[in-house]
N, C-alpha and C. Protein backbone atom coordinates (compact mmCIF):
# COMPACT_ATOMS: atom_id res chain seq x y z
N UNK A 1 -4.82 4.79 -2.44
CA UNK A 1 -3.66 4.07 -2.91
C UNK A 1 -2.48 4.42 -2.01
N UNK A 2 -2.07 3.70 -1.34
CA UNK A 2 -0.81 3.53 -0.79
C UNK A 2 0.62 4.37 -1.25
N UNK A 3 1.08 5.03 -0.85
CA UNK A 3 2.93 5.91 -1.15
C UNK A 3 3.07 4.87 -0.21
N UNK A 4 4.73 4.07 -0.97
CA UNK A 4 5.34 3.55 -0.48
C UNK A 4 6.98 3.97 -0.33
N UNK A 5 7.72 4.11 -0.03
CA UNK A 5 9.26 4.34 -0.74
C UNK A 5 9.76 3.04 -0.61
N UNK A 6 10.49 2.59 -2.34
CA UNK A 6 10.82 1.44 -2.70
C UNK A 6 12.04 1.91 -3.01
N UNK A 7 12.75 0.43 -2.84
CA UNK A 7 14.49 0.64 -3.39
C UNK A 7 13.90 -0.66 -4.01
N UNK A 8 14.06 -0.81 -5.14
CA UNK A 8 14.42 -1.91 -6.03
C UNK A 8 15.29 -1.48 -8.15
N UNK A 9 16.27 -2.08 -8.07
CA UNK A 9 16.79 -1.89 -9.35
C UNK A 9 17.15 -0.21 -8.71
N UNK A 10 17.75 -0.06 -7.90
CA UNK A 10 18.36 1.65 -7.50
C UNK A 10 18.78 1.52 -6.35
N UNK A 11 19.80 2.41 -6.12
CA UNK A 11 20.26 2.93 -4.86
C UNK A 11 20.37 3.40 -4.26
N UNK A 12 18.47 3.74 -4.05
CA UNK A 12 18.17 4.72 -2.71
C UNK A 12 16.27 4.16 -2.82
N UNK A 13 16.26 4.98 -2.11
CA UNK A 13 14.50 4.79 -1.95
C UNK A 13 13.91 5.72 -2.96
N UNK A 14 12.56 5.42 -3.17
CA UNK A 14 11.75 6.54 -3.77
C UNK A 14 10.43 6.57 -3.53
N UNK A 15 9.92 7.46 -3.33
CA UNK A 15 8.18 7.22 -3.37
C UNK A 15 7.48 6.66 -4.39
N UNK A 16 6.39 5.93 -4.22
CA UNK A 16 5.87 5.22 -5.63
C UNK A 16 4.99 5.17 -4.67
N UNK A 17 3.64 5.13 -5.84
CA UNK A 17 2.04 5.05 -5.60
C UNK A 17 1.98 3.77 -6.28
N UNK A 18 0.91 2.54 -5.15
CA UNK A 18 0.83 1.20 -5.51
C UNK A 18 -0.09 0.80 -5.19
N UNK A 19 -0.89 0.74 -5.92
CA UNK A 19 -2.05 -0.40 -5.33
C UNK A 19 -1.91 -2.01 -4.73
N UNK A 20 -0.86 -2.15 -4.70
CA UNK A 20 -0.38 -3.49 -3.79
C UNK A 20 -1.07 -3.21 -2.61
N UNK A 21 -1.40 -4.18 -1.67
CA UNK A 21 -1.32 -4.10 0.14
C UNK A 21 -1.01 -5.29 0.80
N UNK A 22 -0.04 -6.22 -0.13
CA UNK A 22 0.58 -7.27 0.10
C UNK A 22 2.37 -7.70 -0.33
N UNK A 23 2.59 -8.02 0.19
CA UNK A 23 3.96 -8.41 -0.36
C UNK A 23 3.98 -8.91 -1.62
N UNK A 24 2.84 -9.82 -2.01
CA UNK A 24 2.83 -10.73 -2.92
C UNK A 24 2.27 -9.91 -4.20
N UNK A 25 1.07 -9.31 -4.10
CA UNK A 25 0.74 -8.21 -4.93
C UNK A 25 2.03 -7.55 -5.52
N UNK A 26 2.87 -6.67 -4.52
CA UNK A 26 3.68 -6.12 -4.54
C UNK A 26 4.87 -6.62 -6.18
N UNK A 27 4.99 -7.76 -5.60
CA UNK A 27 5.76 -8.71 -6.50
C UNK A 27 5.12 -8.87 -7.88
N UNK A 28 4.38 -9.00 -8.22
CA UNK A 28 3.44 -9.11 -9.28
C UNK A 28 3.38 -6.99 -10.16
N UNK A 29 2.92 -6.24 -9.28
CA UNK A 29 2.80 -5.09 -9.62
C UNK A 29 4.11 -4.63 -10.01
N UNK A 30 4.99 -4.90 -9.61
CA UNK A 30 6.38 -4.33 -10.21
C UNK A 30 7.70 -5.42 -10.74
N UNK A 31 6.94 -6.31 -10.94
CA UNK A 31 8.08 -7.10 -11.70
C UNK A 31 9.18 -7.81 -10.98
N UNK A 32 8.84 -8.03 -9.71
CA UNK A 32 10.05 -8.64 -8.53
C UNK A 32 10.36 -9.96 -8.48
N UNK A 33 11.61 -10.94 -9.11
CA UNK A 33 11.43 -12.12 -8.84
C UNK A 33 11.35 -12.73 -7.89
N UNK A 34 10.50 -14.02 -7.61
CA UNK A 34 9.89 -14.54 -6.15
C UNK A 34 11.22 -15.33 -5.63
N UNK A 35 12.38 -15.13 -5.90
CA UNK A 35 13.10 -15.68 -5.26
C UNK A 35 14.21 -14.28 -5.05
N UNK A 36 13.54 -13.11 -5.19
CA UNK A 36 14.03 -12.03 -4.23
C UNK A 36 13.88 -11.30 -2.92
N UNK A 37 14.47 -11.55 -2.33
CA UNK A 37 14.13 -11.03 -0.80
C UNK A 37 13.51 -9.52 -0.64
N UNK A 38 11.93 -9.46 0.28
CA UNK A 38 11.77 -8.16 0.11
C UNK A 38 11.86 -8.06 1.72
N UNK A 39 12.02 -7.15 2.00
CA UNK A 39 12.42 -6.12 3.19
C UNK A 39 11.47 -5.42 3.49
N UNK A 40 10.67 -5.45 4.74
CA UNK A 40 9.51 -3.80 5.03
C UNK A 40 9.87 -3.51 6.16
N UNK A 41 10.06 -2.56 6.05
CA UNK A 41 10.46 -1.63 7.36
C UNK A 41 11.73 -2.63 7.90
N UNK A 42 12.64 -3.00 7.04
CA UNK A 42 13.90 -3.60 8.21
C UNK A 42 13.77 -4.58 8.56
N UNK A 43 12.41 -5.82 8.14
CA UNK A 43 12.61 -7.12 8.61
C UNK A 43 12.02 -7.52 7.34
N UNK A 44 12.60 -8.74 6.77
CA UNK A 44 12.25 -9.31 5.55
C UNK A 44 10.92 -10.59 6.00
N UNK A 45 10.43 -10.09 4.35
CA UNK A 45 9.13 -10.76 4.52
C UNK A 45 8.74 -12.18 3.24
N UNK A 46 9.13 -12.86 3.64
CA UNK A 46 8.71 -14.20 2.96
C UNK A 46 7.27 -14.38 2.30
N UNK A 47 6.58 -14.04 3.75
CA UNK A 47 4.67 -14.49 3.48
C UNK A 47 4.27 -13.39 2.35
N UNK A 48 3.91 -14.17 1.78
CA UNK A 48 3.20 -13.45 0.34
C UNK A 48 2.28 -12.42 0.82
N UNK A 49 1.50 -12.98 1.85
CA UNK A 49 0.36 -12.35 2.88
C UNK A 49 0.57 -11.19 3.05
N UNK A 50 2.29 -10.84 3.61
CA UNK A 50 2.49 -9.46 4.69
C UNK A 50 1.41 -8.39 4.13
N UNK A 51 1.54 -7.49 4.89
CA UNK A 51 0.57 -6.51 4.65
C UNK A 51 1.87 -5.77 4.23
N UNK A 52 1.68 -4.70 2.91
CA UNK A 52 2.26 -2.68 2.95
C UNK A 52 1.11 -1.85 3.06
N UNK A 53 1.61 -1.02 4.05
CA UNK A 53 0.78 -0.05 4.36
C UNK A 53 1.42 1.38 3.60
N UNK A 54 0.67 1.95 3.48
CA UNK A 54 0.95 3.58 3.46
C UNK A 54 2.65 3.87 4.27
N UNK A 55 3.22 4.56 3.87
CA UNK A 55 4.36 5.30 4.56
C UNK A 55 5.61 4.39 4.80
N UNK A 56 5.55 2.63 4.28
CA UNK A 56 6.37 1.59 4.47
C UNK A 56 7.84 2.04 3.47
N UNK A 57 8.66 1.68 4.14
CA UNK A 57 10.07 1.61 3.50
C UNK A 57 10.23 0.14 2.83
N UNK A 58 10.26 -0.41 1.88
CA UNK A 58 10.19 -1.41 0.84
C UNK A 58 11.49 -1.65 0.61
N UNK A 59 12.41 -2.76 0.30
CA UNK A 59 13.54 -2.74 -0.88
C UNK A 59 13.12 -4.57 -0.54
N UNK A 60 13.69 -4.32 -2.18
CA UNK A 60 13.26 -5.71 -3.07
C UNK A 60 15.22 -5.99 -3.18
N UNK A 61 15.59 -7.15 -3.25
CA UNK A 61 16.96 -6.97 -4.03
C UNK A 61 16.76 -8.36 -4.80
N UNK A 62 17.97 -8.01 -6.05
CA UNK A 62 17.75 -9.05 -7.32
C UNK A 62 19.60 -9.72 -6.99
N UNK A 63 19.36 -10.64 -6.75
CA UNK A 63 21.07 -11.42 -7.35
C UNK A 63 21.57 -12.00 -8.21
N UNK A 64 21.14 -11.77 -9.28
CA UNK A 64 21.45 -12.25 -10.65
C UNK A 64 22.17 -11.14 -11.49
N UNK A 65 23.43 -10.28 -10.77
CA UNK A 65 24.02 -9.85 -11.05
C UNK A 65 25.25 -10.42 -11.78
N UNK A 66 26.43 -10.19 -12.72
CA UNK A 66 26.79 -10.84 -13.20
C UNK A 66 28.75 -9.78 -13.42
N UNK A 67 29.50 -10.13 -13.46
CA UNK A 67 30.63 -9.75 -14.12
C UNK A 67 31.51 -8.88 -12.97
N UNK A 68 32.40 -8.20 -13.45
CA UNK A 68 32.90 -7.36 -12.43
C UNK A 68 32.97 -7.28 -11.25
C-alpha cells in the first residue's frame, strides 16, 4: 500500500496509507469532489488515469468555501 503525503481539508501535508494508484481512485477513496483540482508532485492532474506512487506529494483543493 502506497504512503502518500496529502494536503486536502488542511494546511500542510501528511502521510496517509492508500490503496489508490490512480488519481481517480484517489478521489473516490477519500471523498474529493471531481471538480477539485488535484496536484502530484507540482503539476495538476485532470486524467483520472494518472498514476500515485509511493512517496508522491498529493493536495486536493475544495472551492466551495463560503463567508469571510
Amino acid at each position: 500500500m502506497p504512503t502518500i503525503k496529502l494536503m486536502h481539508n488542511s494546511a500542510s501535508f501528511a502521510d496517509v496509507e492508500t490503496s489508490a494508484t490512480t488519481v481517480g481512485a484517489l478521489r473516490i477513496e477519500r471523498d474529493i469532489p471531481a471538480g477539485a483540482p488535484i496536484n502530484v508532485n507540482g503539476q495538476e492532474k485532470s486524467d483520472p488515469n494518472s498514476p500515485i506512487v509511493d512517496g508522491d506529494m498529493v493536495a486536493a483543493v475544495n472551492n466551495n468555501k463560503t463567508g469571510g
